[in-house]
PDB file of N, CA and C in Angstrom:
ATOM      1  N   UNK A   1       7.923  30.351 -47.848  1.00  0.00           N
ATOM      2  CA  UNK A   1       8.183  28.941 -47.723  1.00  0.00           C
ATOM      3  C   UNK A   1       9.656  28.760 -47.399  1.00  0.00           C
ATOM      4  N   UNK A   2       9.965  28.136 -46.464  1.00  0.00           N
ATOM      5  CA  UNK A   2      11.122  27.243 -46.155  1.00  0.00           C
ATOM      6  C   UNK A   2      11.735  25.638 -46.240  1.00  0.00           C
ATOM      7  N   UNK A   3      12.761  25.573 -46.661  1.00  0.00           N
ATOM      8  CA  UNK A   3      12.756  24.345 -46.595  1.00  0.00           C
ATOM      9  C   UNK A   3      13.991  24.137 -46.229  1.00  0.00           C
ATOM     10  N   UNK A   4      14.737  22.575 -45.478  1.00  0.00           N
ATOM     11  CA  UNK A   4      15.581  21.976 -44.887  1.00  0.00           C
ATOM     12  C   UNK A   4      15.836  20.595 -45.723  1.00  0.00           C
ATOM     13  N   UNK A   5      17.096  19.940 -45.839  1.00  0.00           N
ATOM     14  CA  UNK A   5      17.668  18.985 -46.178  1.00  0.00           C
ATOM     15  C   UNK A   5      17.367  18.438 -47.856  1.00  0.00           C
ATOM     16  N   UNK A   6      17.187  19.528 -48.339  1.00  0.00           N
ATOM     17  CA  UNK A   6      17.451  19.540 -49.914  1.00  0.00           C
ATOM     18  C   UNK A   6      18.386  18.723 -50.727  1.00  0.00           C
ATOM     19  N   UNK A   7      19.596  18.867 -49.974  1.00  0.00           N
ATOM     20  CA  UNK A   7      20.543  17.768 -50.752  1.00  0.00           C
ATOM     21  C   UNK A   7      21.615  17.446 -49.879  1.00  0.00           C
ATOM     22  N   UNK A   8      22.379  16.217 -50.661  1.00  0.00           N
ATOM     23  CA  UNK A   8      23.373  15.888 -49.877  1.00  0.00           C
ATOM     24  C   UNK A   8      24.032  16.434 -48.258  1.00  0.00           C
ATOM     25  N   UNK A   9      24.396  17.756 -48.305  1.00  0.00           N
ATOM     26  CA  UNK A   9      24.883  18.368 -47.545  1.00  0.00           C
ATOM     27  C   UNK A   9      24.692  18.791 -46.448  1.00  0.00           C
ATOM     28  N   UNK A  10      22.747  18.981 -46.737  1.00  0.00           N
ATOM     29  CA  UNK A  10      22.005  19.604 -45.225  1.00  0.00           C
ATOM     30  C   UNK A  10      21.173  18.066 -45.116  1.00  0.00           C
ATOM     31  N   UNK A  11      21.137  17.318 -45.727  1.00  0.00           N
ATOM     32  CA  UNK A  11      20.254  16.193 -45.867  1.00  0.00           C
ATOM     33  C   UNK A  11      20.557  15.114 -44.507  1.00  0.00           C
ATOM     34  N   UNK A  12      20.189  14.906 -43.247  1.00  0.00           N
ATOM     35  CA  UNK A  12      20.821  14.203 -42.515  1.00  0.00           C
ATOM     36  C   UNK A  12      19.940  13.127 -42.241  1.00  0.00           C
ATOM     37  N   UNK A  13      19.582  11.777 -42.837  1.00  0.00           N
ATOM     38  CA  UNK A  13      18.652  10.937 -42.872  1.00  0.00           C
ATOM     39  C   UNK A  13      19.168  10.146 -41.615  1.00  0.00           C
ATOM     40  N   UNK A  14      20.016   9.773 -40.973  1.00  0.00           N
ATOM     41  CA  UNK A  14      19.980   9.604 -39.347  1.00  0.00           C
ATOM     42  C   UNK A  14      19.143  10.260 -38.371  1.00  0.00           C
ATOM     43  N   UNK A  15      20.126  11.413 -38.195  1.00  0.00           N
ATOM     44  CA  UNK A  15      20.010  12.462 -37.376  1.00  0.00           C
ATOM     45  C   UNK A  15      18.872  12.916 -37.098  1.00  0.00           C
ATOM     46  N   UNK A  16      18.619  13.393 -38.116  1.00  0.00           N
ATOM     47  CA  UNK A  16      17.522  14.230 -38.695  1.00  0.00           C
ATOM     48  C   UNK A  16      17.868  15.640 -38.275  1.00  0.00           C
ATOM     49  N   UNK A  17      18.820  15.994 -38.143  1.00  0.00           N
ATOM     50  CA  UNK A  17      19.357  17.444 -37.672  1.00  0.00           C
ATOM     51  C   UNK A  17      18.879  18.895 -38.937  1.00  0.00           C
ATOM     52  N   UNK A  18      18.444  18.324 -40.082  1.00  0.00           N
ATOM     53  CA  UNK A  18      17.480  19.239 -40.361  1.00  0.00           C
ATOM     54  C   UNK A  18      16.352  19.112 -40.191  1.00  0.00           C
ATOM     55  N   UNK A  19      15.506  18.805 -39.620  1.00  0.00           N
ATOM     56  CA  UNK A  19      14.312  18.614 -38.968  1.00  0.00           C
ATOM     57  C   UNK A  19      14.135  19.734 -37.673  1.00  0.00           C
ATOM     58  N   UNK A  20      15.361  19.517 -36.806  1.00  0.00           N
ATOM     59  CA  UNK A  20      15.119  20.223 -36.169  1.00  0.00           C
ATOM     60  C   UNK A  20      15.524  21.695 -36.273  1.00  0.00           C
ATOM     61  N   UNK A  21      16.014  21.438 -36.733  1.00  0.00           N
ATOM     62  CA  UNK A  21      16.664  23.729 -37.508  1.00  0.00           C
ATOM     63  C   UNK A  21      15.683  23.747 -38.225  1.00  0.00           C
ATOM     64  N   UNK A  22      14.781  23.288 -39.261  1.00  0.00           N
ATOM     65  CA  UNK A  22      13.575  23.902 -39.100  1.00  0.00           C
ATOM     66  C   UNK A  22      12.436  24.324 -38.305  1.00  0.00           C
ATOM     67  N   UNK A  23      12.673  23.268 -37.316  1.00  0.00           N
ATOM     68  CA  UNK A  23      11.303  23.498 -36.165  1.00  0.00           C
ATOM     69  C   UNK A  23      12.039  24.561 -35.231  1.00  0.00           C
ATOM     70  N   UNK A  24      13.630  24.966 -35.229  1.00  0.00           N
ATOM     71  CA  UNK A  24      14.241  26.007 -34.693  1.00  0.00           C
ATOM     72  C   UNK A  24      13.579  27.084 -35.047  1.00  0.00           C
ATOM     73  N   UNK A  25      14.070  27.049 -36.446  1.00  0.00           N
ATOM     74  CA  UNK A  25      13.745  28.390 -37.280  1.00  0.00           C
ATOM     75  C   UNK A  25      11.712  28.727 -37.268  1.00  0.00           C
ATOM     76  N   UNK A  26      11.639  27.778 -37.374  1.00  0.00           N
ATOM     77  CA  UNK A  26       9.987  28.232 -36.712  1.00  0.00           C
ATOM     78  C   UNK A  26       9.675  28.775 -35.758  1.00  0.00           C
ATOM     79  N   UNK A  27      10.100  27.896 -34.547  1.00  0.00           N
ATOM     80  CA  UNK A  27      10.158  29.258 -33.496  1.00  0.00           C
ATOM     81  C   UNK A  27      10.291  29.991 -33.228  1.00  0.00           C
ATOM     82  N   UNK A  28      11.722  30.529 -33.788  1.00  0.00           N
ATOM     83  CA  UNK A  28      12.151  31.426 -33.695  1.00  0.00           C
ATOM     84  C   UNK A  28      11.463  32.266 -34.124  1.00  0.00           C
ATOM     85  N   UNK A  29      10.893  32.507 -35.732  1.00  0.00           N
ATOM     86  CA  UNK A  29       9.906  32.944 -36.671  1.00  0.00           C
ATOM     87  C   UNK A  29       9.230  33.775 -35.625  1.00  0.00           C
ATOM     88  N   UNK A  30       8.128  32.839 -34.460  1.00  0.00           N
ATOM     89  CA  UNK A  30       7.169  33.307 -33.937  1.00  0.00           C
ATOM     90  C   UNK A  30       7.288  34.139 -32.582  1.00  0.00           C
ATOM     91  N   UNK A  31       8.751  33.856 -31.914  1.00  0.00           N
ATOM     92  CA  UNK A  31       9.334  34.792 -30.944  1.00  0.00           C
ATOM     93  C   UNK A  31       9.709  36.296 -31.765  1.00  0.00           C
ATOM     94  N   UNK A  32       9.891  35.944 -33.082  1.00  0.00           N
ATOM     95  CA  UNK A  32      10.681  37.678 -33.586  1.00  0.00           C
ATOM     96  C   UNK A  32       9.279  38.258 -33.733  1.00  0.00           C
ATOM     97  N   UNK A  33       8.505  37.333 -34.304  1.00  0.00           N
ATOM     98  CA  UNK A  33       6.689  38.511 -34.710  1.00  0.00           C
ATOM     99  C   UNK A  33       6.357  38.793 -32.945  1.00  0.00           C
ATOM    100  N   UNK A  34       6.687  37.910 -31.744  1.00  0.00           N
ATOM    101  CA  UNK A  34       5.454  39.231 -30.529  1.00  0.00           C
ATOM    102  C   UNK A  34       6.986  39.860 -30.310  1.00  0.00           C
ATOM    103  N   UNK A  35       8.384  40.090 -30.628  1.00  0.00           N
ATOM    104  CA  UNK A  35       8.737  41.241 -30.588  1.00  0.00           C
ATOM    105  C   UNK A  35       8.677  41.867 -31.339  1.00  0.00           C
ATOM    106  N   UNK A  36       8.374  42.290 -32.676  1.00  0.00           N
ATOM    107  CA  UNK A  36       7.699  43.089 -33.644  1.00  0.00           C
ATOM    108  C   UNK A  36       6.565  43.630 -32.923  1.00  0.00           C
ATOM    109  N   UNK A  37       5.350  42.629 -32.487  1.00  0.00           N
ATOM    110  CA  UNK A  37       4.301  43.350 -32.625  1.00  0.00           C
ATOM    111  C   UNK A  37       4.470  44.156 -30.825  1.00  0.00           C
ATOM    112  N   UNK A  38       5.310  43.941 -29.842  1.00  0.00           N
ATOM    113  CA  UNK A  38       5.271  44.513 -28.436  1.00  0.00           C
ATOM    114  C   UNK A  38       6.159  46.042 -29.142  1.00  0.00           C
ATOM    115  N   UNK A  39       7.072  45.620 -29.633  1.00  0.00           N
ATOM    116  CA  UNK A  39       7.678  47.162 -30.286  1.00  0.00           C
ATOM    117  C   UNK A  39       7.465  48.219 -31.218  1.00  0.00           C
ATOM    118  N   UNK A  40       6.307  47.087 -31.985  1.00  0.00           N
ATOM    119  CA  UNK A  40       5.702  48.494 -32.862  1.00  0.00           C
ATOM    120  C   UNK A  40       4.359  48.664 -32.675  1.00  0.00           C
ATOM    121  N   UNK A  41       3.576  48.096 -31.650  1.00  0.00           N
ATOM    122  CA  UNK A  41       2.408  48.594 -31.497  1.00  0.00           C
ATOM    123  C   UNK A  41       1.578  47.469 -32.735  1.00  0.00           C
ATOM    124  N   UNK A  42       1.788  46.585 -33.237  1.00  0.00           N
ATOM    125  CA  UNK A  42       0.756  45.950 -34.071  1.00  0.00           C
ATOM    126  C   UNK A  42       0.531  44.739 -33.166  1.00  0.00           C
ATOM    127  N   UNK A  43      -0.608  44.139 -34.170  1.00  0.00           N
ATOM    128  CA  UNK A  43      -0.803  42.750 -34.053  1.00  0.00           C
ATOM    129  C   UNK A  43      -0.964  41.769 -35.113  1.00  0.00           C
ATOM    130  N   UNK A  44       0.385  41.712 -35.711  1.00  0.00           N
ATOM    131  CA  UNK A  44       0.295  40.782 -36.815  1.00  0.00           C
ATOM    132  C   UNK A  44       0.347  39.040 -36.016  1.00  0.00           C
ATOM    133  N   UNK A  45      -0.290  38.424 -36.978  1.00  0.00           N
ATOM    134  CA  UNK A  45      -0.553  37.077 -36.251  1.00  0.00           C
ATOM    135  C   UNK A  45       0.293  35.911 -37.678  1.00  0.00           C
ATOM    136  N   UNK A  46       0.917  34.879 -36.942  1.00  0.00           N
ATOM    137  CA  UNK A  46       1.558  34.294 -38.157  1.00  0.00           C
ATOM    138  C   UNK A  46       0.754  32.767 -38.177  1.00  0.00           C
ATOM    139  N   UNK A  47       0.450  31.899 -39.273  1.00  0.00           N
ATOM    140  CA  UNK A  47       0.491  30.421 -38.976  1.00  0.00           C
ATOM    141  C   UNK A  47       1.561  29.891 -39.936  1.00  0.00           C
ATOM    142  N   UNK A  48       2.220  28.502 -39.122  1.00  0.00           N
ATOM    143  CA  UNK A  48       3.326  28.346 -39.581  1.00  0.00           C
ATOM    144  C   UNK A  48       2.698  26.169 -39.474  1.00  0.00           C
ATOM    145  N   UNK A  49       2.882  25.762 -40.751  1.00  0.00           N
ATOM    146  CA  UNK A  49       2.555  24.323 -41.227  1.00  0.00           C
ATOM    147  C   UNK A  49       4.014  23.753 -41.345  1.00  0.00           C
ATOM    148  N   UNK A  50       4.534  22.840 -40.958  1.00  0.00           N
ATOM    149  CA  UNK A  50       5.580  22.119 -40.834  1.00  0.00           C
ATOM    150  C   UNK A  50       4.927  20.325 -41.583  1.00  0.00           C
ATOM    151  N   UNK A  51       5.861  19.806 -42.484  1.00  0.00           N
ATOM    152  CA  UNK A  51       5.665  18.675 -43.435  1.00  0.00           C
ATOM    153  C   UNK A  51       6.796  18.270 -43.388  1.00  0.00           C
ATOM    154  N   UNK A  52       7.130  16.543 -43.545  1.00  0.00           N
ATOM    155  CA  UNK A  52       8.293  16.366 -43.713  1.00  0.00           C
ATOM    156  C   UNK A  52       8.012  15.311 -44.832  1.00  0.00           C
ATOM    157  N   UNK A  53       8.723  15.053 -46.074  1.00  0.00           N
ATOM    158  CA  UNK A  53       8.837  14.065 -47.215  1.00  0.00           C
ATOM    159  C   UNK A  53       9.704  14.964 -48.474  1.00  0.00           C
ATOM    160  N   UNK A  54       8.968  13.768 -49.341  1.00  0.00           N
ATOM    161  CA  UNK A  54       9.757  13.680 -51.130  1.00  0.00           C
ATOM    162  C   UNK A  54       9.335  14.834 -51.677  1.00  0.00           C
ATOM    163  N   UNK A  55      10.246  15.572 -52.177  1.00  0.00           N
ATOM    164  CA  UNK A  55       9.630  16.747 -53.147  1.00  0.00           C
ATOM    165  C   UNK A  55      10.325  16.754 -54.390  1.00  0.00           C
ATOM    166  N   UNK A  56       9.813  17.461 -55.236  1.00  0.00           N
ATOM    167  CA  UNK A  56      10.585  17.871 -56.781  1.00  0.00           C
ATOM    168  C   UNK A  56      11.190  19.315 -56.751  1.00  0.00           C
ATOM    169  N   UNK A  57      12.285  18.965 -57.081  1.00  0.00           N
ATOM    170  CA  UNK A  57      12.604  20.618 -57.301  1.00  0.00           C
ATOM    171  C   UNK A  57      13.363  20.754 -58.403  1.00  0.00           C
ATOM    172  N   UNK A  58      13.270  22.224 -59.077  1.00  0.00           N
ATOM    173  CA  UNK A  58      13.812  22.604 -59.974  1.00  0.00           C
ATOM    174  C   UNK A  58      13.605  24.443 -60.457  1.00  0.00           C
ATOM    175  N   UNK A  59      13.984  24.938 -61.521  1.00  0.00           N
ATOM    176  CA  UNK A  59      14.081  26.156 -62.164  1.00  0.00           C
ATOM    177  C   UNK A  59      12.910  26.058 -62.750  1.00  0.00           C
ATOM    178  N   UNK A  60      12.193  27.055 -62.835  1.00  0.00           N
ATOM    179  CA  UNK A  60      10.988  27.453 -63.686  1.00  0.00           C
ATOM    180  C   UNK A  60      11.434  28.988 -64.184  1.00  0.00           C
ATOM    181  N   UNK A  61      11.141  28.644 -65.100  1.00  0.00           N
ATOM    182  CA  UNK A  61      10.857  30.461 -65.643  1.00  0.00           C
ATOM    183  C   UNK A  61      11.933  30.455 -67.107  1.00  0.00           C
ATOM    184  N   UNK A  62      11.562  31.601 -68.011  1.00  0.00           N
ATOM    185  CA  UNK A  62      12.652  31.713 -68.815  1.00  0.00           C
ATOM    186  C   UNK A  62      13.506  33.342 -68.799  1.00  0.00           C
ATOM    187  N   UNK A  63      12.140  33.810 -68.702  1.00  0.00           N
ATOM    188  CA  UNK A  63      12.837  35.173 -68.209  1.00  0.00           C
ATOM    189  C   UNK A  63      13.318  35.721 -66.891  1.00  0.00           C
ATOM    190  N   UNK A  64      13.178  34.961 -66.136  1.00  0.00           N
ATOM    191  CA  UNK A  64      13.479  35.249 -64.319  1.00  0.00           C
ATOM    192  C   UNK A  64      13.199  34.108 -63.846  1.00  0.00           C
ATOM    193  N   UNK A  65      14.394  33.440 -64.103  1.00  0.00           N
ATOM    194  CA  UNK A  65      14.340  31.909 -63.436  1.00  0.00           C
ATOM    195  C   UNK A  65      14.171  32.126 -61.996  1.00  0.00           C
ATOM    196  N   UNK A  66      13.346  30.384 -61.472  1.00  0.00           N
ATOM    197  CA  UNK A  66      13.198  30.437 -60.424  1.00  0.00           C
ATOM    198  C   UNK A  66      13.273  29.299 -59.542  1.00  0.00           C
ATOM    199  N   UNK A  67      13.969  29.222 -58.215  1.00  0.00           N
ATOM    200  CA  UNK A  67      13.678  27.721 -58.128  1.00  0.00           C
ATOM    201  C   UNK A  67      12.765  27.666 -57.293  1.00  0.00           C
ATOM    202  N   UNK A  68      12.135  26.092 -57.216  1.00  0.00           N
ATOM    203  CA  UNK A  68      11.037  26.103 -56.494  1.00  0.00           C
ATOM    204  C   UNK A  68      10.985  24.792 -56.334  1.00  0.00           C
ATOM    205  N   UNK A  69      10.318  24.220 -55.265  1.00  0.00           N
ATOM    206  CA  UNK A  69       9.879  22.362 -54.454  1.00  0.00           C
ATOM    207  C   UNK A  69       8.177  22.567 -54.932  1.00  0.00           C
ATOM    208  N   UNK A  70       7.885  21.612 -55.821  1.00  0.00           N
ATOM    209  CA  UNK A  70       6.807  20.817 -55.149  1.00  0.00           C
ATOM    210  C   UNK A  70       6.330  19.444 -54.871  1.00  0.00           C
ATOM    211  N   UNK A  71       5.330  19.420 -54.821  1.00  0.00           N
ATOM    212  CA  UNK A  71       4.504  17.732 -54.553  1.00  0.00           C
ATOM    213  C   UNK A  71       4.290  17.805 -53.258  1.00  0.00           C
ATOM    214  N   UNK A  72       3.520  16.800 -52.783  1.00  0.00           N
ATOM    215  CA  UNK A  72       2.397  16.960 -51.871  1.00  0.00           C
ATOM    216  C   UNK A  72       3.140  17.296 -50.608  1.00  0.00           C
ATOM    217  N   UNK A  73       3.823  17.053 -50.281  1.00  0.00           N
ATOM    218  CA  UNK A  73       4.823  17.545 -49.106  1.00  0.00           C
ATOM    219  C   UNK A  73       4.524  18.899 -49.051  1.00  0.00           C
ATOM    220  N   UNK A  74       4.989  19.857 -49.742  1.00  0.00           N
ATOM    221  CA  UNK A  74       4.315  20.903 -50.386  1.00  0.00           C
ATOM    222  C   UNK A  74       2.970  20.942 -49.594  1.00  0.00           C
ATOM    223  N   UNK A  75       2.361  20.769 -50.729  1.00  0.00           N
ATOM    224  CA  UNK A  75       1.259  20.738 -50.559  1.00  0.00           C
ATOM    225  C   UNK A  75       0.063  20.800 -49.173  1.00  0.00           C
ATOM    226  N   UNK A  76       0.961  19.731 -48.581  1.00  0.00           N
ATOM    227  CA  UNK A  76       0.089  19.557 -46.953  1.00  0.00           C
ATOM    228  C   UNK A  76       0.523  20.984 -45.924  1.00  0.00           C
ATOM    229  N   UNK A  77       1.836  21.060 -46.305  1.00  0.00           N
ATOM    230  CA  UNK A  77       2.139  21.810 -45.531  1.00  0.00           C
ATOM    231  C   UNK A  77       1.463  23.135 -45.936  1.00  0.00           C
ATOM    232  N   UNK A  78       1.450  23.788 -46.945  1.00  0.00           N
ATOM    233  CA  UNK A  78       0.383  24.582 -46.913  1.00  0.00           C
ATOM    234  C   UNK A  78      -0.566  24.448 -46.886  1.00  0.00           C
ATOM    235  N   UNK A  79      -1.343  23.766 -47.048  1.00  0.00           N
ATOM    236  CA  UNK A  79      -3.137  23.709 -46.472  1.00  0.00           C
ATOM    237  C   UNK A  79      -2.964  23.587 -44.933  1.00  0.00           C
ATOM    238  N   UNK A  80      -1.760  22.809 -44.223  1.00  0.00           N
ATOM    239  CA  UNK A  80      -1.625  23.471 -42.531  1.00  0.00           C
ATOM    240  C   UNK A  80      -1.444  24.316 -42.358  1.00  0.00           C
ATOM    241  N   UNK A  81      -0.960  25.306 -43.239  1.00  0.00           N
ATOM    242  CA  UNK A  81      -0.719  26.943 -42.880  1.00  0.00           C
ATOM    243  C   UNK A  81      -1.860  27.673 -43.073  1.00  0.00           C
ATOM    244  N   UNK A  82      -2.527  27.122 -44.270  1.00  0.00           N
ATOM    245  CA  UNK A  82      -3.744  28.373 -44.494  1.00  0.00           C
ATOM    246  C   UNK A  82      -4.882  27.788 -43.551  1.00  0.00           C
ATOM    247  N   UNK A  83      -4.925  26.978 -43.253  1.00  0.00           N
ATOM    248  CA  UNK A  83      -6.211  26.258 -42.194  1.00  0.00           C
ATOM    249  C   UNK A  83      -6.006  26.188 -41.001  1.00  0.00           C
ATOM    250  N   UNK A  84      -4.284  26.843 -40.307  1.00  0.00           N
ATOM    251  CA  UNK A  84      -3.843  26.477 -38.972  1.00  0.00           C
ATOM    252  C   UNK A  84      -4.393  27.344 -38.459  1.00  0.00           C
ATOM    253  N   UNK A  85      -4.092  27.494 -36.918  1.00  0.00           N
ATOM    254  CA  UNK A  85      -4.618  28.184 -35.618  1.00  0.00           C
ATOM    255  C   UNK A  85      -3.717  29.358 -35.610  1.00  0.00           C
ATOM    256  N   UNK A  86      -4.139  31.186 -35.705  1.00  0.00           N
ATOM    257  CA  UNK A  86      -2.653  31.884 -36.100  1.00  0.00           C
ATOM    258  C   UNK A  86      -2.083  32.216 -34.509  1.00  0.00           C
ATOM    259  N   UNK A  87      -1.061  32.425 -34.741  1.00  0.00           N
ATOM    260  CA  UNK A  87       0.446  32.369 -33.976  1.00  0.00           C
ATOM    261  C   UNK A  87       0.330  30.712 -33.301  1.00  0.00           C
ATOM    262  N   UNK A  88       0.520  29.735 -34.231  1.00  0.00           N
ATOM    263  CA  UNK A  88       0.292  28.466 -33.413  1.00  0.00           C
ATOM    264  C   UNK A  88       1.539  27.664 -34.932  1.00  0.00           C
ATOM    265  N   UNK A  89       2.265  26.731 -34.757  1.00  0.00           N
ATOM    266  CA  UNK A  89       3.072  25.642 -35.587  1.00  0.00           C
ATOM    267  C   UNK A  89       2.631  24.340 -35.743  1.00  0.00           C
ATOM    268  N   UNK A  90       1.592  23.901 -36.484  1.00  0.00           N
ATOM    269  CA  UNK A  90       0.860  23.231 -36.552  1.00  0.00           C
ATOM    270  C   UNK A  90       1.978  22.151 -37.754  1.00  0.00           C
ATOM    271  N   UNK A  91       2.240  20.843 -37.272  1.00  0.00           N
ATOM    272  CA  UNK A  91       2.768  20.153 -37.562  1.00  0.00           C
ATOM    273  C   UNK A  91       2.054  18.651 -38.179  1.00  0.00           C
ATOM    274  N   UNK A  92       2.857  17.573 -38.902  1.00  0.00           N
ATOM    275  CA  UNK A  92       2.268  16.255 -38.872  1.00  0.00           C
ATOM    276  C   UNK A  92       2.146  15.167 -37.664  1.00  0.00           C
ATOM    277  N   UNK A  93       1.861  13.770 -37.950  1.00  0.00           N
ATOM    278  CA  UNK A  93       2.303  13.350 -37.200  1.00  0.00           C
ATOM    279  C   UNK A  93       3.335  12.622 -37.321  1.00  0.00           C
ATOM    280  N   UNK A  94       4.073  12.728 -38.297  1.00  0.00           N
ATOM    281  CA  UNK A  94       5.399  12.260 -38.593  1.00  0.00           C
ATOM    282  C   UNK A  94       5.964  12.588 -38.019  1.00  0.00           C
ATOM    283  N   UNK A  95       6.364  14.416 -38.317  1.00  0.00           N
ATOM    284  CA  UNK A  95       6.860  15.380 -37.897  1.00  0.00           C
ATOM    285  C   UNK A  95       6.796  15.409 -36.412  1.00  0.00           C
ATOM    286  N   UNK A  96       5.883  15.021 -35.961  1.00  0.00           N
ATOM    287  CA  UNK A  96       5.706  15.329 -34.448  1.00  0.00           C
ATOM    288  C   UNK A  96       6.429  14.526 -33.772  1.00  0.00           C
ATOM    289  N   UNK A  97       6.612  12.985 -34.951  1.00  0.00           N
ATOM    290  CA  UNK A  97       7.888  11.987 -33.791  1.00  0.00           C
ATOM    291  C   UNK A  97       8.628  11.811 -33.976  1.00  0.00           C
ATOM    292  N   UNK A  98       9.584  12.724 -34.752  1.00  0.00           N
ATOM    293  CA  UNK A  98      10.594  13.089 -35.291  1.00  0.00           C
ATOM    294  C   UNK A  98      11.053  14.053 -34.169  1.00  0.00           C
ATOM    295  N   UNK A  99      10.071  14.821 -34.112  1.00  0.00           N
ATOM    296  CA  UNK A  99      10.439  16.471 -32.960  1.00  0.00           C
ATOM    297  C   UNK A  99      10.444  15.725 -31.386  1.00  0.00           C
ATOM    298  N   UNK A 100       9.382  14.692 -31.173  1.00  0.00           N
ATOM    299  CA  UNK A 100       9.114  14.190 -29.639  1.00  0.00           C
ATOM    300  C   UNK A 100      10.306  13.779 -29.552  1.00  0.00           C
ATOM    301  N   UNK A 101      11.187  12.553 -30.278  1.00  0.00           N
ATOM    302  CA  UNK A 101      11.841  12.011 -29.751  1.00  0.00           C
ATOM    303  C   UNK A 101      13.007  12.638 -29.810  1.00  0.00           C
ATOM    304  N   UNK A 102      13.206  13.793 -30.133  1.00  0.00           N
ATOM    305  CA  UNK A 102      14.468  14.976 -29.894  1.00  0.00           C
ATOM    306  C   UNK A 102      14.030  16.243 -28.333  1.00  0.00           C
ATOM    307  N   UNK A 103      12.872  15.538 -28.093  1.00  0.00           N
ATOM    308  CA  UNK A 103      12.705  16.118 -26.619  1.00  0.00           C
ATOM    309  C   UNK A 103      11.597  18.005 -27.151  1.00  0.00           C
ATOM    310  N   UNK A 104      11.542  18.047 -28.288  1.00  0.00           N
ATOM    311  CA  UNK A 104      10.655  19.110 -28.438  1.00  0.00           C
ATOM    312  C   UNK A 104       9.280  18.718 -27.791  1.00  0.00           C
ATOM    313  N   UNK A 105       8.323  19.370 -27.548  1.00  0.00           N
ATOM    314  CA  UNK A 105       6.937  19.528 -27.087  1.00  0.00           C
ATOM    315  C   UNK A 105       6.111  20.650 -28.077  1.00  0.00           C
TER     316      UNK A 105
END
């Protein structure tokens, strides 16, 4: 799991300039797996769910803390990953006009 604009700093509620360094970093994701799989002879296949909203985050654990986001944001985005099309970035439609109107396809 990945996530973008967590707090103050990467958080760009204009812009939305973390929006798109994630949908970067997704791509990218799926250009490094077919050079993995052209250089080592496999065929690993990836699906990758993209969500954009409110999450909770915090430390869990007492013996090996941990941090972690959830709530349904969360949530959607993985049931788009485990139900997506593999080597495909299966997005919302939030997300999608967030990405259109930055000229992604």
């Amino acid at each position: 799991m990945a996530a973008s604009g967590l707090n103050a700093a990467t958080y760009d509620r204009e812009g939305r300039s973390h929006i798109a360094a994630l949908a970067d970093y997704a791509m990218h994701l799926m250009e490094q797996m077919k050079y993995i799989n052209e250089h080592s002879f496999n065929n690993f296949q990836m699906k990758i769910g993209l969500n954009m909203g409110p999450v909770v985050a915090g430390v869990i654990g007492a013996r090996k803390p941990q941090y972690d986001i959830w709530g349904n944001t969360v949530n959607v985005s993985s049931r788009m990953d485990s139900t997506g099309v593999p080597d495909r970035i299966q997005v919302t439609t939030d997300l999608y006009q967030v990405l259109a109107a930055k000229g992604y396809t």
